[in-house]
N, C-alpha and C. Protein backbone atom coordinates (compact mmCIF):
# COMPACT_ATOMS: atom_id res chain seq x y z
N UNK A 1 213.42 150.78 -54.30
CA UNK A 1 212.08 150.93 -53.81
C UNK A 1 211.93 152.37 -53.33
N UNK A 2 211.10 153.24 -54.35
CA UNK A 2 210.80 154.33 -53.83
C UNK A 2 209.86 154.42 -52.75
N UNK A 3 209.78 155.41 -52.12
CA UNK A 3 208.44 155.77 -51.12
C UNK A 3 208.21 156.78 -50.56
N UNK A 4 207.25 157.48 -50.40
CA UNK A 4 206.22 158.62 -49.82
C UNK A 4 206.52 158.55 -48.82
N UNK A 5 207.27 158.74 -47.63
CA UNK A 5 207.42 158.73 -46.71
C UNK A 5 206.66 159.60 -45.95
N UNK A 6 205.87 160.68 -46.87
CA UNK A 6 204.78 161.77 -45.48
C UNK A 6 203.83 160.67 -45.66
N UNK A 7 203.77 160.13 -46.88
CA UNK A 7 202.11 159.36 -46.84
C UNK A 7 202.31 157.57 -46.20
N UNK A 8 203.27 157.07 -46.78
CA UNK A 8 203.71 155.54 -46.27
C UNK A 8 204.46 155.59 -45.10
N UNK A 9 204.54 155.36 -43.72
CA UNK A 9 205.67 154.90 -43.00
C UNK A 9 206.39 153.59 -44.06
N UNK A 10 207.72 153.45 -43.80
CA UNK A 10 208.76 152.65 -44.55
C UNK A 10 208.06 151.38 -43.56
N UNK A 11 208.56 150.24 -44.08
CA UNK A 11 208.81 148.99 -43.67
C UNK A 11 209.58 148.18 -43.42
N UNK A 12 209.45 148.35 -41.64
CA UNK A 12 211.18 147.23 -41.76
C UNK A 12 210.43 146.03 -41.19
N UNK A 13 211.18 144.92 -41.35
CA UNK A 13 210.74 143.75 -41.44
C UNK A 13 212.02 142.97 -40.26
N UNK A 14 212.06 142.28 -38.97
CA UNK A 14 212.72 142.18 -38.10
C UNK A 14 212.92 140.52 -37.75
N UNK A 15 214.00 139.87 -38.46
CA UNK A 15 213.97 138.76 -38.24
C UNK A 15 215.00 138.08 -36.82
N UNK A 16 214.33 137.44 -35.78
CA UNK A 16 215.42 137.11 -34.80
C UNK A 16 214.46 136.66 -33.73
N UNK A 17 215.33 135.33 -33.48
CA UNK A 17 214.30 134.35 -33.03
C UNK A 17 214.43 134.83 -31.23
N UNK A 18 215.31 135.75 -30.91
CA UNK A 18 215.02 136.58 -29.86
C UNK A 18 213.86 137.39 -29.25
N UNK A 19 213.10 136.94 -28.51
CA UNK A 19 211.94 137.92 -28.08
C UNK A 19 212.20 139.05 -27.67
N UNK A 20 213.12 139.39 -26.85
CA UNK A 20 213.27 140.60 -26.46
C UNK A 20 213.83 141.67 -27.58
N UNK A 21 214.54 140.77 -28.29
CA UNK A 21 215.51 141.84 -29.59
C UNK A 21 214.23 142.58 -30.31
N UNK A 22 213.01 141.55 -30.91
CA UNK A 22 212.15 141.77 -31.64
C UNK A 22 211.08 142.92 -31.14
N UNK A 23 210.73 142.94 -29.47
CA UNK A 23 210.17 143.39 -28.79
C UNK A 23 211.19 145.19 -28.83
N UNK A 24 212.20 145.10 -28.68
CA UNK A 24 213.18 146.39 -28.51
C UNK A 24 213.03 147.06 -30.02
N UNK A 25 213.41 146.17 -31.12
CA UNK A 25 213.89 147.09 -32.30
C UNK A 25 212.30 147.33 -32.28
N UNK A 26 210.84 146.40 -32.45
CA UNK A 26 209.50 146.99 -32.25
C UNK A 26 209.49 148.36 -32.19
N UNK A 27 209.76 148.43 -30.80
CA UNK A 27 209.65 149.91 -30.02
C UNK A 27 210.60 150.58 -30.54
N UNK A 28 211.65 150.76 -31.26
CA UNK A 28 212.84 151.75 -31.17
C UNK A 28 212.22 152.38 -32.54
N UNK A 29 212.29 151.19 -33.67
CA UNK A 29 211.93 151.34 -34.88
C UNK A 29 210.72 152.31 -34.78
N UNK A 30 209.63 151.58 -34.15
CA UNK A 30 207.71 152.21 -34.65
C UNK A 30 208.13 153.43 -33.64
N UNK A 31 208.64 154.10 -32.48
CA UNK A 31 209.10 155.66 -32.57
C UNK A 31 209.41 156.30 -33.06
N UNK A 32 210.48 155.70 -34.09
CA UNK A 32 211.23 156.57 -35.18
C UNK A 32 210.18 156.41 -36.18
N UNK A 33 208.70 155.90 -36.59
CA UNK A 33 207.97 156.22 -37.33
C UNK A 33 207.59 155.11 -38.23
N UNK A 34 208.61 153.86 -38.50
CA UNK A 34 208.62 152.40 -39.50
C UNK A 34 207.29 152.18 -38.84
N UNK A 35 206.94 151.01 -39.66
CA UNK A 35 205.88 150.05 -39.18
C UNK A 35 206.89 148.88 -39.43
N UNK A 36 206.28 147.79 -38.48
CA UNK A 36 207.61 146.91 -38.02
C UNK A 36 206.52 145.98 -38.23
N UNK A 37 207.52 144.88 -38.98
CA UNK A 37 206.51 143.27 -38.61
C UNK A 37 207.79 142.60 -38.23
N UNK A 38 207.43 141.49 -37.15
CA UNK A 38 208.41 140.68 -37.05
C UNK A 38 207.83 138.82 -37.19
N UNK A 39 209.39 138.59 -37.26
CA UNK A 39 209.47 136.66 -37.34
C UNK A 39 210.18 136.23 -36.42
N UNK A 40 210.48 135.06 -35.98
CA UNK A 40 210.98 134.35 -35.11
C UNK A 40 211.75 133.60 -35.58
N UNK A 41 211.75 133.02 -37.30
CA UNK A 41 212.31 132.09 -37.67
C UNK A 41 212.70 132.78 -39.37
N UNK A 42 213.61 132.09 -39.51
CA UNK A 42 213.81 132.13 -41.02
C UNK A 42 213.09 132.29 -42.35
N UNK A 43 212.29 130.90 -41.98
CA UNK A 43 211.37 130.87 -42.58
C UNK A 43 210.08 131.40 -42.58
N UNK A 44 209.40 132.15 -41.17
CA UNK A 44 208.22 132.87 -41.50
C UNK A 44 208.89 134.11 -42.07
N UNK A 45 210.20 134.85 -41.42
CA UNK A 45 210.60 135.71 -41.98
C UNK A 45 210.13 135.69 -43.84
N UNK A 46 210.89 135.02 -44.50
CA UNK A 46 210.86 134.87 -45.99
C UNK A 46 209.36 134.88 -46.15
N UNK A 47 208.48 134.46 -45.54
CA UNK A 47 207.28 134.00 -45.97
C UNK A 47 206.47 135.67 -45.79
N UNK A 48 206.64 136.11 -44.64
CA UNK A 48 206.69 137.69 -44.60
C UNK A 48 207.25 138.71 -45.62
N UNK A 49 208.39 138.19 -45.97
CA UNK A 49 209.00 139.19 -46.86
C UNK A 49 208.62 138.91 -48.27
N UNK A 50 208.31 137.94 -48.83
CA UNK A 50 207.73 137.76 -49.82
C UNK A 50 206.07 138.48 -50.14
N UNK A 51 205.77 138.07 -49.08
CA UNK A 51 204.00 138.79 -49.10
C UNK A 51 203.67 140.01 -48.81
N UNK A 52 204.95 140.81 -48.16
CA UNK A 52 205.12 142.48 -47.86
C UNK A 52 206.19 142.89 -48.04
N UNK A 53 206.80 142.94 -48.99
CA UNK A 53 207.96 143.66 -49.24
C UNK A 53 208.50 144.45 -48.48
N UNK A 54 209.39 144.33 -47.71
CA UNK A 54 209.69 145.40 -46.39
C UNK A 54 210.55 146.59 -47.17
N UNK A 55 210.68 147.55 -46.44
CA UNK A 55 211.77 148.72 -47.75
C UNK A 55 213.03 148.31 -46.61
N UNK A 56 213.29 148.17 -45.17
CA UNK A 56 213.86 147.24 -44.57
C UNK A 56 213.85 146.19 -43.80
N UNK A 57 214.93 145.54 -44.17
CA UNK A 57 215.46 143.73 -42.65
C UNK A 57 216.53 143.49 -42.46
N UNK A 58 216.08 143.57 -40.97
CA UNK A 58 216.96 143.45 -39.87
C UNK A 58 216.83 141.83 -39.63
N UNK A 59 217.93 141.28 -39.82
CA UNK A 59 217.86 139.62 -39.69
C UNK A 59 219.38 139.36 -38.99
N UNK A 60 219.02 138.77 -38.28
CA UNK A 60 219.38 137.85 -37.05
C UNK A 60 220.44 136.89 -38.03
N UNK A 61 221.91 136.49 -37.93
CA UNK A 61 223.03 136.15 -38.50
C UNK A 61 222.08 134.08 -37.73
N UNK A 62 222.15 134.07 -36.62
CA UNK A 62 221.85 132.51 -36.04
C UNK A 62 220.64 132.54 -35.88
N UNK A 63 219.94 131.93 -36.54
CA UNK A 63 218.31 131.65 -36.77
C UNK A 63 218.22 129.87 -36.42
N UNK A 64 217.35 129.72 -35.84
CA UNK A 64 217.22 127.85 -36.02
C UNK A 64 216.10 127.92 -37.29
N UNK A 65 216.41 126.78 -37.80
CA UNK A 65 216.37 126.17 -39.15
C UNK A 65 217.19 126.71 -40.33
N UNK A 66 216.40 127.95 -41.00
CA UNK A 66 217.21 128.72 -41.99
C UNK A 66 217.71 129.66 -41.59
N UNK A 67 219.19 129.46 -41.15
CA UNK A 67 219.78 130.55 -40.64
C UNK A 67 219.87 132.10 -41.71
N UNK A 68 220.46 133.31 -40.89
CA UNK A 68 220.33 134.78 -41.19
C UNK A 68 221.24 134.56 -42.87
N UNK A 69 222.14 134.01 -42.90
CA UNK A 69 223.08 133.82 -44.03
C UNK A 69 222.06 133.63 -45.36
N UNK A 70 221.46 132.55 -44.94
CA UNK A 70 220.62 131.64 -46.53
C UNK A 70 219.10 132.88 -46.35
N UNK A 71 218.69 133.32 -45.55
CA UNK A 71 217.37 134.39 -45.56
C UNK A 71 218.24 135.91 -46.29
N UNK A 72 218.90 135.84 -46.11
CA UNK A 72 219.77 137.18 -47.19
C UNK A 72 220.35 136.73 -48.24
N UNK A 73 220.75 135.88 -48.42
CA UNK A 73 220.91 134.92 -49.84
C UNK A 73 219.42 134.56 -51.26
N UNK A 74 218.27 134.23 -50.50
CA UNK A 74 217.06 134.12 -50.43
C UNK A 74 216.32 135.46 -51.28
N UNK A 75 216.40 136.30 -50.24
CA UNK A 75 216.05 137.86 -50.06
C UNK A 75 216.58 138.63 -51.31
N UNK A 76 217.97 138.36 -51.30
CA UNK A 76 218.54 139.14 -52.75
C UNK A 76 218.47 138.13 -53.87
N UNK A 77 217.99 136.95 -53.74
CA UNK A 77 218.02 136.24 -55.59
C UNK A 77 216.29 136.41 -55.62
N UNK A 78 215.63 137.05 -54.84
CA UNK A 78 214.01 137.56 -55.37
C UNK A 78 213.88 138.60 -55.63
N UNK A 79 212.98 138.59 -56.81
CA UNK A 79 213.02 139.80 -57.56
C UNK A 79 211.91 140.88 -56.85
N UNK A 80 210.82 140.10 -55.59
CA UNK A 80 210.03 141.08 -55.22
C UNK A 80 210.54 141.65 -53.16
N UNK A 81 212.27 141.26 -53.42
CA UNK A 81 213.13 141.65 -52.04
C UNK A 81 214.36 141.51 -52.19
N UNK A 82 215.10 141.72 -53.82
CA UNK A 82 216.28 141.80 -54.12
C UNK A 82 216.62 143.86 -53.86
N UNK A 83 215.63 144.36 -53.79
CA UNK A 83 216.22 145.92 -53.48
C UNK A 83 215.76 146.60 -52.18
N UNK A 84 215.49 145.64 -51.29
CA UNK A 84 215.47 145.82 -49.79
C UNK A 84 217.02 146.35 -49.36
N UNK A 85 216.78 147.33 -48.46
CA UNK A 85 217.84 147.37 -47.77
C UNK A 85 218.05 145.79 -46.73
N UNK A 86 219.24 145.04 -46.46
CA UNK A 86 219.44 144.13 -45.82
C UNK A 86 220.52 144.60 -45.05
N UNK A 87 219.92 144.77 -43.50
CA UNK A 87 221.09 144.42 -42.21
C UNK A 87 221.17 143.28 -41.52
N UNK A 88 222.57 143.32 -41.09
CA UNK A 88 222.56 142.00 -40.36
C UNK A 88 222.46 142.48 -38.50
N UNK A 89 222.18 141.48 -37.87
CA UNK A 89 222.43 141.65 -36.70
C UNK A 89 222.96 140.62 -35.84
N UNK A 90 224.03 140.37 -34.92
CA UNK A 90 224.78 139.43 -34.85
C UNK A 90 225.27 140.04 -33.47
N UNK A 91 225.69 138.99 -32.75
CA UNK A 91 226.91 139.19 -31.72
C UNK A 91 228.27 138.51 -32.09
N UNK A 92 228.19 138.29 -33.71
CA UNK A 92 229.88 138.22 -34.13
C UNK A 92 230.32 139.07 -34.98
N UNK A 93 231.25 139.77 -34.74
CA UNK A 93 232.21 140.51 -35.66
C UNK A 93 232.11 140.19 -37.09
N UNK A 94 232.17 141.42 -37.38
CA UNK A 94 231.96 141.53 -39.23
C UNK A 94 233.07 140.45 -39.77
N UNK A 95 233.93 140.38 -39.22
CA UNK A 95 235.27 139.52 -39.69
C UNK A 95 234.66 137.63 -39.49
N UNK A 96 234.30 137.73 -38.71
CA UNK A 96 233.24 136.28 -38.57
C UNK A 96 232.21 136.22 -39.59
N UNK A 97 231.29 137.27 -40.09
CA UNK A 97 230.33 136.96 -40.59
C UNK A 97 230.50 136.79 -42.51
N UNK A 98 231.94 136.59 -42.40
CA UNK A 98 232.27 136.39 -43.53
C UNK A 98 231.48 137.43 -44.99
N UNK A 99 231.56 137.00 -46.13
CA UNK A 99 231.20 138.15 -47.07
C UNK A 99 229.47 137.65 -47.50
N UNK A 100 228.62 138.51 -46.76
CA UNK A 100 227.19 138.45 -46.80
C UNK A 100 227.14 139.72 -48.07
N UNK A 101 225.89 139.73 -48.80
CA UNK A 101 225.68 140.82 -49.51
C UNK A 101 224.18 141.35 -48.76
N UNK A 102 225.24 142.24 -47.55
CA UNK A 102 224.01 143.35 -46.74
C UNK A 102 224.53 144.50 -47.01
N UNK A 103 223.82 145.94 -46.44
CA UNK A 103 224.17 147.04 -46.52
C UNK A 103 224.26 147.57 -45.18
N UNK A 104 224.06 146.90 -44.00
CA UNK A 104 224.70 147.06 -42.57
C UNK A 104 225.09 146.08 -41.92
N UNK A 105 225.87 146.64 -40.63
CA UNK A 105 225.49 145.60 -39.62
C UNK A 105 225.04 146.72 -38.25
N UNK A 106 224.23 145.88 -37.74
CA UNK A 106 223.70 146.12 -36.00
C UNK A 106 224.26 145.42 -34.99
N UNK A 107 225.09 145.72 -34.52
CA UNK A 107 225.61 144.49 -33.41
C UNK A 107 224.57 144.93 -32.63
N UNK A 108 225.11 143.57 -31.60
CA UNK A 108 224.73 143.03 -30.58
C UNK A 108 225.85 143.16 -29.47
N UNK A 109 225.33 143.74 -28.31
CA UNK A 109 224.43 144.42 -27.64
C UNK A 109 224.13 145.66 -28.72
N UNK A 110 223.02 146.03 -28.78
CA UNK A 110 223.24 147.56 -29.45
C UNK A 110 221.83 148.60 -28.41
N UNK A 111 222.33 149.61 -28.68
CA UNK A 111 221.45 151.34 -28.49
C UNK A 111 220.87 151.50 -29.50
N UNK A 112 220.01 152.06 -28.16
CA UNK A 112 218.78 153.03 -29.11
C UNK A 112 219.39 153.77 -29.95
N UNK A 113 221.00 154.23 -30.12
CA UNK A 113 221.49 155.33 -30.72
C UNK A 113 221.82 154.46 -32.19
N UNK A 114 222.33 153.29 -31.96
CA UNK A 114 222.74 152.67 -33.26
C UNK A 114 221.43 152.34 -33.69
N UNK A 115 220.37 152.18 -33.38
CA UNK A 115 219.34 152.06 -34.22
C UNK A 115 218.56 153.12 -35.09
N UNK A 116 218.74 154.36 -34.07
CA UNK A 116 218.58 155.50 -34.88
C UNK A 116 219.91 155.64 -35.80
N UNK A 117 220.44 155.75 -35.84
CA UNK A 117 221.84 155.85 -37.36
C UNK A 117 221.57 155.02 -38.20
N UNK A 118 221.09 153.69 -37.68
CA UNK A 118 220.76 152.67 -38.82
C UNK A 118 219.35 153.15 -39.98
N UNK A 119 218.24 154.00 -39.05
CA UNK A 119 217.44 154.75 -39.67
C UNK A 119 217.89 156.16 -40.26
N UNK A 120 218.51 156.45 -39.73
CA UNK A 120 219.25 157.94 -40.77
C UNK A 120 219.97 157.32 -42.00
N UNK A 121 220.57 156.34 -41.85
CA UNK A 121 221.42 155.77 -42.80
C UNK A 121 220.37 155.56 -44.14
N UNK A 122 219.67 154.70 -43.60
CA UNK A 122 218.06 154.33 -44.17
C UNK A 122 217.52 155.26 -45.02
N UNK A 123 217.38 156.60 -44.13
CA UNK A 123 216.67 157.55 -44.91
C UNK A 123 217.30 158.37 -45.59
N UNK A 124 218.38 158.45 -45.24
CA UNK A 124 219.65 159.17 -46.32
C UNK A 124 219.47 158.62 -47.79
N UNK A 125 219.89 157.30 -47.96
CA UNK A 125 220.24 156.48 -48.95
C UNK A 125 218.61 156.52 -49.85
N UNK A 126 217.80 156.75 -49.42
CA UNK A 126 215.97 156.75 -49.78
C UNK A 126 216.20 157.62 -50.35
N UNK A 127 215.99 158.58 -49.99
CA UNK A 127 216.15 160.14 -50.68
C UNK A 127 217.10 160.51 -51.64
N UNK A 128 218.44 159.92 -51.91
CA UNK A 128 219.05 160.23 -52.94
C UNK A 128 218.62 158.87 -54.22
N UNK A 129 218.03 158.12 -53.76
CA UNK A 129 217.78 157.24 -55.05
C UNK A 129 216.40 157.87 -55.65
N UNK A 130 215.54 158.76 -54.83
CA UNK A 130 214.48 159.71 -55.54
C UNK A 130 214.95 160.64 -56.41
C-alpha cells in the first residue's frame, strides 16, 4: 500500500478492548500525524478494517470474542488488508505469542518512545517499497 504521505496522513487502525490503551496510542499516534480509528472488539475491528483499509493495526493479542490471533489471521487471508502492516500488542512475551504472521510487536506496558519507533519503523519500510 503506497501513500502520499504530504497529502494522506497514513492509517492506523487500533484494536484493544482497553480504553485507556486506545485512548493513549489515539493521542501518541494522531501527534505523530496517523489518523487513528479504533475498536473495542475483534469483530468491529475487522468490520473497520474491511471498510477502511488501515496502512496500519495495532491489535490487542486477548480480545473477548475474536481474539488478536484469528483478527490477524482474518486480516492477512483478505485481499483488501492482506498488505497492512500488522502489530501485535500484548503483555506476553513474543515466546508466548507463538508464530503470528505480524511485522511487530508493542508490548505492554509501553512509551511514548516505543510508539514512536513503531512509527519510524512504519515509515521507513513505506518509503522503500515506493
Amino acid at each position: 500500500m503506497v501513500m502520499d504521505v504530504e497529502r494522506d496522513p497514513p492509517h492506523v487502525l487500533v484494536i484493544d478492548d482497553d480504553q485507556d490503551v486506545r485512548a493513549l496510542l489515539t493521542r501518541h499516534l494522531g501527534a505523530l500525524g496517523y489518523r487513528v480509528s479504533t475498536a473495542a472488539s475483534g469483530e468491529k475491528g475487522l468490520d473497520l478494517a474491511f471498510a477502511d483499509p488501515p496502512d496500519m493495526a495495532i491489535v490487542d493479542v486477548m480480545l473477548p470474542g475474536i481474539d488478536g490471533r484469528e483478527v490477524i489471521r482474518r486480516m492477512r487471508a483478505d485481499e483488501r488488508t492482506k498488505r497492512c502492516r500488522l502489530v501485535v500488542t500484548s503483555v506476553l512475551d513474543r515466546e508466548d505469542l507463538g508464530e503470528l504472521p505480524t511485522d511487530g510487536l508493542l508490548a505492554k506496558p509501553f512509551r511514548q518512545a516505543a510508539v514512536a519507533r513503531l512509527v519510524a519503523s512504519h515509515r521507513s519500510s513505506a518509503s522503500q517499497e515506493e
